[in-house]
PDB file of N, CA and C in Angstrom:
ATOM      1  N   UNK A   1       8.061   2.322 -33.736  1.00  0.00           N
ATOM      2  CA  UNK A   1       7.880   2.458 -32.317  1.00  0.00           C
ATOM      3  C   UNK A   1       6.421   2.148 -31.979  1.00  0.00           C
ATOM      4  N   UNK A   2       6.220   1.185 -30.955  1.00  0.00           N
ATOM      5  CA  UNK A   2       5.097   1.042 -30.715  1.00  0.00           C
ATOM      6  C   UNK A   2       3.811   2.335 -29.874  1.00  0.00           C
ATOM      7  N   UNK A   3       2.899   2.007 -29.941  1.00  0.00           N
ATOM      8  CA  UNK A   3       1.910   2.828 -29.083  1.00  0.00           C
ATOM      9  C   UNK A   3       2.182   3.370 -27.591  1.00  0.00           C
ATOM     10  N   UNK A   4       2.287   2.277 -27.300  1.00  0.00           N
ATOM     11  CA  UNK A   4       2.413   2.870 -25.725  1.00  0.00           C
ATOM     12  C   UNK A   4       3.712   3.108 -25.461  1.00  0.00           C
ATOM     13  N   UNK A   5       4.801   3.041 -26.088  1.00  0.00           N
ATOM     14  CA  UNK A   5       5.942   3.838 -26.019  1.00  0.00           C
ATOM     15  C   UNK A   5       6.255   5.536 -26.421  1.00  0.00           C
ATOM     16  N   UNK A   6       5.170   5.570 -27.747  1.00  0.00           N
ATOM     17  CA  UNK A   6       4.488   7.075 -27.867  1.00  0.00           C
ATOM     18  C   UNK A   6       3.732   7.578 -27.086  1.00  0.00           C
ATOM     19  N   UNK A   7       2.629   6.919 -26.749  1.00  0.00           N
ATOM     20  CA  UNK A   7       1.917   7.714 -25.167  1.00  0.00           C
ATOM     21  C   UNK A   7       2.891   8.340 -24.460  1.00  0.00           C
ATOM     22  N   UNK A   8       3.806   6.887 -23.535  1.00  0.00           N
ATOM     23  CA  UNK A   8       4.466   7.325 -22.821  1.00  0.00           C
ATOM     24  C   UNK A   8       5.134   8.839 -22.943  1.00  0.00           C
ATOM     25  N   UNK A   9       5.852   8.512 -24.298  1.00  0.00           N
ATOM     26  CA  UNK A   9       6.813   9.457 -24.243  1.00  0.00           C
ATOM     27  C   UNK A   9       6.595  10.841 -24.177  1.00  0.00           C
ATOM     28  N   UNK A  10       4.919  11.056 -25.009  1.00  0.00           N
ATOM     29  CA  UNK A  10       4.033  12.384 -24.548  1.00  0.00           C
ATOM     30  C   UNK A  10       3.351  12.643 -23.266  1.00  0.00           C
ATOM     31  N   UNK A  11       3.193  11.771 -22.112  1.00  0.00           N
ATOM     32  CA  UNK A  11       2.953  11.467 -20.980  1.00  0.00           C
ATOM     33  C   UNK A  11       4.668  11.994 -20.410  1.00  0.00           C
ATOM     34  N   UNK A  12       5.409  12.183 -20.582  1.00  0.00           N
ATOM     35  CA  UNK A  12       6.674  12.255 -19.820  1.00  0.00           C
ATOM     36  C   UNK A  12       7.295  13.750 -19.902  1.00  0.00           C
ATOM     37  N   UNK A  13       6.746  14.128 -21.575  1.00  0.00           N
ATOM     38  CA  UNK A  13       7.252  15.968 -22.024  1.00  0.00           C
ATOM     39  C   UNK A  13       5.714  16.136 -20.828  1.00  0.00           C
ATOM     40  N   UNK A  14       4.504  16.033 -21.203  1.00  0.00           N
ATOM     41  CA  UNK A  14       3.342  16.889 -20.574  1.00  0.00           C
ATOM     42  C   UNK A  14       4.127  17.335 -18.945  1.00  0.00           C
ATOM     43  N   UNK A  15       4.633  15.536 -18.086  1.00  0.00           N
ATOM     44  CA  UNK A  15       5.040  15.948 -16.631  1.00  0.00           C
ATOM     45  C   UNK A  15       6.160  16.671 -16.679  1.00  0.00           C
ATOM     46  N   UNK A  16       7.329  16.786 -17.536  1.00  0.00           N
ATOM     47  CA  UNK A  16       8.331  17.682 -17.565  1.00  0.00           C
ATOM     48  C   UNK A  16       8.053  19.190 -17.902  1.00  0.00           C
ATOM     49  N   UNK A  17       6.912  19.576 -18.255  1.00  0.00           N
ATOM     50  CA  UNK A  17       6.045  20.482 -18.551  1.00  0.00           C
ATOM     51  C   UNK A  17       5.374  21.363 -17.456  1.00  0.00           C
ATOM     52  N   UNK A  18       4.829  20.500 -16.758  1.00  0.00           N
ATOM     53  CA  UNK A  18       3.615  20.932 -15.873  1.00  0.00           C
ATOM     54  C   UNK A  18       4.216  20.425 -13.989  1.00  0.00           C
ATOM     55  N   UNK A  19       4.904  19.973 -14.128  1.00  0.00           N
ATOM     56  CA  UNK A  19       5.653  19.055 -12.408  1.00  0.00           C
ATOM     57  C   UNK A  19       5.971  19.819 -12.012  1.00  0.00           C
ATOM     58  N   UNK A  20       5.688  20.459 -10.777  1.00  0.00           N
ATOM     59  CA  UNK A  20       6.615  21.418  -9.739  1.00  0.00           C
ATOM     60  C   UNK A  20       7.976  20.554  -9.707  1.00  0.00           C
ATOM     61  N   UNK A  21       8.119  19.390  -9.650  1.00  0.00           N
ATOM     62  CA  UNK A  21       9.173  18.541  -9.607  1.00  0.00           C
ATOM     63  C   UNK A  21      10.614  19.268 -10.416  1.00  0.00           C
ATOM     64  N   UNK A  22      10.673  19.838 -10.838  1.00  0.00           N
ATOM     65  CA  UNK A  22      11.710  20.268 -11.928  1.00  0.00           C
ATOM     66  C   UNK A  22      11.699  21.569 -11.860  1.00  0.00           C
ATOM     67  N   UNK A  23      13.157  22.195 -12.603  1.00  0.00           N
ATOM     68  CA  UNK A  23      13.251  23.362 -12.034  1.00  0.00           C
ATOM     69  C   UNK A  23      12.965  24.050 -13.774  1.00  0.00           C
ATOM     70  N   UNK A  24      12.910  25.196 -13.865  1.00  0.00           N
ATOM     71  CA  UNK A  24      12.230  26.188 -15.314  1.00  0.00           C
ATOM     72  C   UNK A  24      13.440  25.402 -16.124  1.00  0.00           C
ATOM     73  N   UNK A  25      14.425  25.347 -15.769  1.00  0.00           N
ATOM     74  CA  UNK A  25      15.929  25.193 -16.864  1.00  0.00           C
ATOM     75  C   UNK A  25      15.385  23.602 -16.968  1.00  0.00           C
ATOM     76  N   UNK A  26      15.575  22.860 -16.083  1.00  0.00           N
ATOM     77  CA  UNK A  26      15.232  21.238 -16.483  1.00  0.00           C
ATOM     78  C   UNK A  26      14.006  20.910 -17.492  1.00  0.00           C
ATOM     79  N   UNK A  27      12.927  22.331 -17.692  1.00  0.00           N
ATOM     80  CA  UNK A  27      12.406  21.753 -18.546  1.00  0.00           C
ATOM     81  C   UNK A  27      12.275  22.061 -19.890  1.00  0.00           C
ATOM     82  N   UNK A  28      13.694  22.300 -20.068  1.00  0.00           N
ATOM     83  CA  UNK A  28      14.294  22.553 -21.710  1.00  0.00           C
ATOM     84  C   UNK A  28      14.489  21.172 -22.234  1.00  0.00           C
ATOM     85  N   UNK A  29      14.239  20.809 -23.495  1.00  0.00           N
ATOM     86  CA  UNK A  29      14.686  19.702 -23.844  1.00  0.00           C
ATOM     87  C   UNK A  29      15.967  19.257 -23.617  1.00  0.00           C
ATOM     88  N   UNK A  30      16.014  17.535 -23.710  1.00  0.00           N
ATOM     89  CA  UNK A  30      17.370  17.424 -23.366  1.00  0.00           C
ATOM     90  C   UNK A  30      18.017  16.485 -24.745  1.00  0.00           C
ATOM     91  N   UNK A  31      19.139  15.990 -24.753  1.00  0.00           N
ATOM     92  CA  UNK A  31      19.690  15.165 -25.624  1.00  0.00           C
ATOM     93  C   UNK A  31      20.460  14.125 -25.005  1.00  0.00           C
ATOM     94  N   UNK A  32      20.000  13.259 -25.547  1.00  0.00           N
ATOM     95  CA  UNK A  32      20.305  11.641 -25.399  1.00  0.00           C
ATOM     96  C   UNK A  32      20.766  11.155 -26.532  1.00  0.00           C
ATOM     97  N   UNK A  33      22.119  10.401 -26.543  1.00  0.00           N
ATOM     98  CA  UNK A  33      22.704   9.966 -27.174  1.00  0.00           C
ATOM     99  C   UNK A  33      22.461  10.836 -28.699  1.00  0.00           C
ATOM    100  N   UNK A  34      23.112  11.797 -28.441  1.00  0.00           N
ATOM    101  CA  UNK A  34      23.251  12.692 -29.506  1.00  0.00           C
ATOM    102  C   UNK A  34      21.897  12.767 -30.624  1.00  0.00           C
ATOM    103  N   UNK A  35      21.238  12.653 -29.902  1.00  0.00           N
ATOM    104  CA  UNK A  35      19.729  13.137 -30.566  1.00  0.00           C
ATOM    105  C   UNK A  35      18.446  14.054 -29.513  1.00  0.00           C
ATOM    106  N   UNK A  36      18.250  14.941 -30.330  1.00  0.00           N
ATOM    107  CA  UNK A  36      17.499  15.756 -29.029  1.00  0.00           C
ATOM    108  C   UNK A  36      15.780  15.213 -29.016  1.00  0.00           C
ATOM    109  N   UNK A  37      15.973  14.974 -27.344  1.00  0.00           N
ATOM    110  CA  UNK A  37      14.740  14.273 -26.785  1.00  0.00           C
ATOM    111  C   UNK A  37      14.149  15.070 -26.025  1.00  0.00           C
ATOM    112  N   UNK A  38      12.712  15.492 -26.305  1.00  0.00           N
ATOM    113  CA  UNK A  38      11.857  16.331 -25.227  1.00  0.00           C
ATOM    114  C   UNK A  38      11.385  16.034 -23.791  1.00  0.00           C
ATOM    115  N   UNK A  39      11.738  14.605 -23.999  1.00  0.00           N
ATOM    116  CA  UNK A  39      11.302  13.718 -22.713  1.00  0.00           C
ATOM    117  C   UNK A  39      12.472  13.905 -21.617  1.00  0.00           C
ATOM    118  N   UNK A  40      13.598  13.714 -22.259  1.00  0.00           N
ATOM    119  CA  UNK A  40      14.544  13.974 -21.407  1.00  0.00           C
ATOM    120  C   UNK A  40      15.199  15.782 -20.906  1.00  0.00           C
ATOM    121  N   UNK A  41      15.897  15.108 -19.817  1.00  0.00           N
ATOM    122  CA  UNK A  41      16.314  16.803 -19.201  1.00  0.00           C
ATOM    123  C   UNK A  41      17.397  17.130 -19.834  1.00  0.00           C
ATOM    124  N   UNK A  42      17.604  18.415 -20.085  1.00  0.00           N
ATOM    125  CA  UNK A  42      19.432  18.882 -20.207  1.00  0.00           C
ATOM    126  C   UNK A  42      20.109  18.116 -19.610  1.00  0.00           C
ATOM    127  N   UNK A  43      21.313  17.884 -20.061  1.00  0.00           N
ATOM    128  CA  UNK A  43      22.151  17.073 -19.127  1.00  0.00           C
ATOM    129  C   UNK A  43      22.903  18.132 -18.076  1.00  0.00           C
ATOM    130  N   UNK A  44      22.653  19.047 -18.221  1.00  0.00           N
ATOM    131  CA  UNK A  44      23.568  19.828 -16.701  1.00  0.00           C
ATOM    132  C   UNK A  44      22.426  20.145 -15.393  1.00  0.00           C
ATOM    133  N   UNK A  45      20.977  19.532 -15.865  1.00  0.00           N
ATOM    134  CA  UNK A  45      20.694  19.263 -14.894  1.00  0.00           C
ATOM    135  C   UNK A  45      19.703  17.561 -14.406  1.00  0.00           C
ATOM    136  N   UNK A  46      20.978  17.052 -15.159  1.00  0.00           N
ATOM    137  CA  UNK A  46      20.080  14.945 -15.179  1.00  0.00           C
ATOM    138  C   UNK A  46      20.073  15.130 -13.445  1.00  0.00           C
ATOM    139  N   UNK A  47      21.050  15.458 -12.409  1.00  0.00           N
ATOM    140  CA  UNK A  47      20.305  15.244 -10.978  1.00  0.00           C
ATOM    141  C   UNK A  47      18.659  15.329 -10.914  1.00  0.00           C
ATOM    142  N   UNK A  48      18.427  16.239 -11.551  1.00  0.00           N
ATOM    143  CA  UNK A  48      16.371  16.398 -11.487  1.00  0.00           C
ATOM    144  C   UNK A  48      15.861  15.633 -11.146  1.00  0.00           C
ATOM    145  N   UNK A  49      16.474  14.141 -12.527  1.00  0.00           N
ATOM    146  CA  UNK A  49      15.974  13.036 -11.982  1.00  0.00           C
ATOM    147  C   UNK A  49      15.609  12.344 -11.049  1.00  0.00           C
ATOM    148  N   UNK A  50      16.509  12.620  -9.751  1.00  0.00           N
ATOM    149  CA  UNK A  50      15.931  12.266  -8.224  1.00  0.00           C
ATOM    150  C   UNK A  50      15.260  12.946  -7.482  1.00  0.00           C
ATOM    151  N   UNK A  51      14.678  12.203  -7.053  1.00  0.00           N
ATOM    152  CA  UNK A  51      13.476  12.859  -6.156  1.00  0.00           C
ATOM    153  C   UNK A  51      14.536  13.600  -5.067  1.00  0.00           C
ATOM    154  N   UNK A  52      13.768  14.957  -5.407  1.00  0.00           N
ATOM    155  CA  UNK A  52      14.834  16.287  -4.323  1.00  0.00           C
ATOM    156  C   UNK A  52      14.719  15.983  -3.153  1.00  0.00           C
ATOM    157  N   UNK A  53      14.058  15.353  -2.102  1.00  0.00           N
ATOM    158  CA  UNK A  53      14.192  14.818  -0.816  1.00  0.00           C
ATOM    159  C   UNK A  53      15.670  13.641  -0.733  1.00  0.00           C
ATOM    160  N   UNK A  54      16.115  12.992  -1.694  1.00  0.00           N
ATOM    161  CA  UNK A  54      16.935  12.370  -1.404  1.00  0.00           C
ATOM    162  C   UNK A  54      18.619  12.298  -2.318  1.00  0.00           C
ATOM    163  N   UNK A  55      18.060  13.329  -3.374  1.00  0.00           N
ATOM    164  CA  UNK A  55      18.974  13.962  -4.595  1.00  0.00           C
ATOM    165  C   UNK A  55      20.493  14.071  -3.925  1.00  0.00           C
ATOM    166  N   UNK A  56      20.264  14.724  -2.805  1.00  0.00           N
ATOM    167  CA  UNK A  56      21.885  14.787  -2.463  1.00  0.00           C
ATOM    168  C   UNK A  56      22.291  13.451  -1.537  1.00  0.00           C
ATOM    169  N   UNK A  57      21.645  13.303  -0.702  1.00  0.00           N
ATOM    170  CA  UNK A  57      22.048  12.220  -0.040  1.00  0.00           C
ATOM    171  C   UNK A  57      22.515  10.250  -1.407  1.00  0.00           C
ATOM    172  N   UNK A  58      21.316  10.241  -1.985  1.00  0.00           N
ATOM    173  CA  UNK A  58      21.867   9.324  -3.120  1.00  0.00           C
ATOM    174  C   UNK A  58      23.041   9.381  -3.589  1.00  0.00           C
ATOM    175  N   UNK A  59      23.634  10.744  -4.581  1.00  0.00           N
ATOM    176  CA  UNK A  59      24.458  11.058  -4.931  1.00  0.00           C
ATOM    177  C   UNK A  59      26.051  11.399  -4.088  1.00  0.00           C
ATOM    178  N   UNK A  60      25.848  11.639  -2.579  1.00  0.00           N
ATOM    179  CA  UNK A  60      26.707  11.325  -2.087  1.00  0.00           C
ATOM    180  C   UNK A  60      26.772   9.926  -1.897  1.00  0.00           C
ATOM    181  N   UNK A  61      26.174   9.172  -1.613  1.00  0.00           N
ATOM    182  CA  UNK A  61      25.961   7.078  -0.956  1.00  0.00           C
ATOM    183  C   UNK A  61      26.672   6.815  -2.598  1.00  0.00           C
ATOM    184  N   UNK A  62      26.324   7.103  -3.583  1.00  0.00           N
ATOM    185  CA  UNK A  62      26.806   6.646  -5.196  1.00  0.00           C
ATOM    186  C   UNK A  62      28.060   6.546  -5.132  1.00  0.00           C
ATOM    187  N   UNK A  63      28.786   7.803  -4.780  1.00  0.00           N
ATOM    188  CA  UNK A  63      29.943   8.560  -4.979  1.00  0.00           C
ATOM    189  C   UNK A  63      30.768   7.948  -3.774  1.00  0.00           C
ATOM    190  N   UNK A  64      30.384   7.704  -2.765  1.00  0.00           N
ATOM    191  CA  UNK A  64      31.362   7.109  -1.660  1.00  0.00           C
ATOM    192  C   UNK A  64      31.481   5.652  -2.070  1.00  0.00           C
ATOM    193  N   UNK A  65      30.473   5.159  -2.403  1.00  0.00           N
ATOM    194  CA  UNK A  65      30.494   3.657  -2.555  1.00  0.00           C
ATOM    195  C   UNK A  65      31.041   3.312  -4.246  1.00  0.00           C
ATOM    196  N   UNK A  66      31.677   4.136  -5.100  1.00  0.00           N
ATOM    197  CA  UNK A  66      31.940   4.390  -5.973  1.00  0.00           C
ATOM    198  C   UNK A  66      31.222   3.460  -7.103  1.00  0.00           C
ATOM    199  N   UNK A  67      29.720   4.007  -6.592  1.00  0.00           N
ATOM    200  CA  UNK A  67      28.620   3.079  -8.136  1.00  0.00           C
ATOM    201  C   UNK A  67      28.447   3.990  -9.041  1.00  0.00           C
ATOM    202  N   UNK A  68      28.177   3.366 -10.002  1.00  0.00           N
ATOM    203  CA  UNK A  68      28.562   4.630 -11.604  1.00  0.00           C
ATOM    204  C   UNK A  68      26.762   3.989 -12.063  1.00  0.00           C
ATOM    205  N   UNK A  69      26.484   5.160 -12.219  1.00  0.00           N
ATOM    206  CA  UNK A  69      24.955   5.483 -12.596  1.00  0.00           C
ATOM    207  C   UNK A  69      24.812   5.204 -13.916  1.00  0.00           C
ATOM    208  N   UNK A  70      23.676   4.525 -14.224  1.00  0.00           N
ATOM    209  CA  UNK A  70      23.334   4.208 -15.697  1.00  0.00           C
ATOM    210  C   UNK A  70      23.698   4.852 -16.566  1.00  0.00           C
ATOM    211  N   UNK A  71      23.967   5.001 -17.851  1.00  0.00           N
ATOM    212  CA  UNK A  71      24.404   5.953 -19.050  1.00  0.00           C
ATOM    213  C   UNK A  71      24.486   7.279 -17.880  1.00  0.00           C
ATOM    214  N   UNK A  72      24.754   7.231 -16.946  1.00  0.00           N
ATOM    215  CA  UNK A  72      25.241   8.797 -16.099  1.00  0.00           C
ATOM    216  C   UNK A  72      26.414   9.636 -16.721  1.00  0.00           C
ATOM    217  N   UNK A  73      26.763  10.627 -16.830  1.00  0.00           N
ATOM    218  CA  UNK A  73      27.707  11.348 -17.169  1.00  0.00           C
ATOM    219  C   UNK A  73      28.308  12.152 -16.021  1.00  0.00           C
ATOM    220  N   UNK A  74      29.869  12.437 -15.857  1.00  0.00           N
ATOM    221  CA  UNK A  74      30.574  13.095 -15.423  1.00  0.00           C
ATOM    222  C   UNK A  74      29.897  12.375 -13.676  1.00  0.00           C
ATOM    223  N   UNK A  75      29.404  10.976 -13.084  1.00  0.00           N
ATOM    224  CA  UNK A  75      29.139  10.853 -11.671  1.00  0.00           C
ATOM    225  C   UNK A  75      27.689  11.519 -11.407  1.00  0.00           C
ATOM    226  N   UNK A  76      27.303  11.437 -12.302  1.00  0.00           N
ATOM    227  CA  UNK A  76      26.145  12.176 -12.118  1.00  0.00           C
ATOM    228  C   UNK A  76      25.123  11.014 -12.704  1.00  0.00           C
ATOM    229  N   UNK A  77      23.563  11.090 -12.669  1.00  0.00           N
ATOM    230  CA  UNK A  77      22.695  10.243 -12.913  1.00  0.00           C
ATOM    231  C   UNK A  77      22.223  10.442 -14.472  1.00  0.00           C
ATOM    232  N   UNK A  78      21.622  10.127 -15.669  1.00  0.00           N
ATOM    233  CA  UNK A  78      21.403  10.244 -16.780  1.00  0.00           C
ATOM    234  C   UNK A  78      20.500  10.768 -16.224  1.00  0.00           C
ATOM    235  N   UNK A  79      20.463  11.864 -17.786  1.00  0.00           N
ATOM    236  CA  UNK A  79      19.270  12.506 -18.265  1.00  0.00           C
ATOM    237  C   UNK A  79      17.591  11.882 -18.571  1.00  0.00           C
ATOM    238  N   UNK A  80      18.363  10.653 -18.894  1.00  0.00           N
ATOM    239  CA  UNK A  80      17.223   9.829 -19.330  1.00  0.00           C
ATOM    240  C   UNK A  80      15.933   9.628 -18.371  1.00  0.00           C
TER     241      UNK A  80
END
């Protein structure tokens, strides 16, 4: 793995860490493709991922217009 894919990825636990953005539970590690990733969220709460000003409204526009979210699970957005 290169360098700046390691930065990153310690650049991404620090903001999942320290972000008012996320809630205490979202910033448990999460698992991605059956390997556990610190960068990523739990998957019961991958919504996190959107910015909470538009979290519900997206996810309803997704769901009516029936678009299926990247590696998303259960209609919901990935953890990733």
């Amino acid at each position: 793995m290169g360098k700046f894919l390691e930065v990153e990825k310690q650049r991404q636990v620090t903001l999942k860490i320290r972000s008012l953005f996320f809630s205490d539970v979202a910033r448990a590690d999460g698992t991605y493709k059956d390997k556990p990733r610190p960068f990523c969220l739990p998957s019961e709460r991958a919504d996190e991922n959107l910015f909470s000003e538009i979290r519900q409204s997206s996810m309803a526009y997704f769901a009516a217009q029936e678009i299926k979210w990247h590696d998303g699970r259960d209609e919901r957005p990935s953890n990733h």
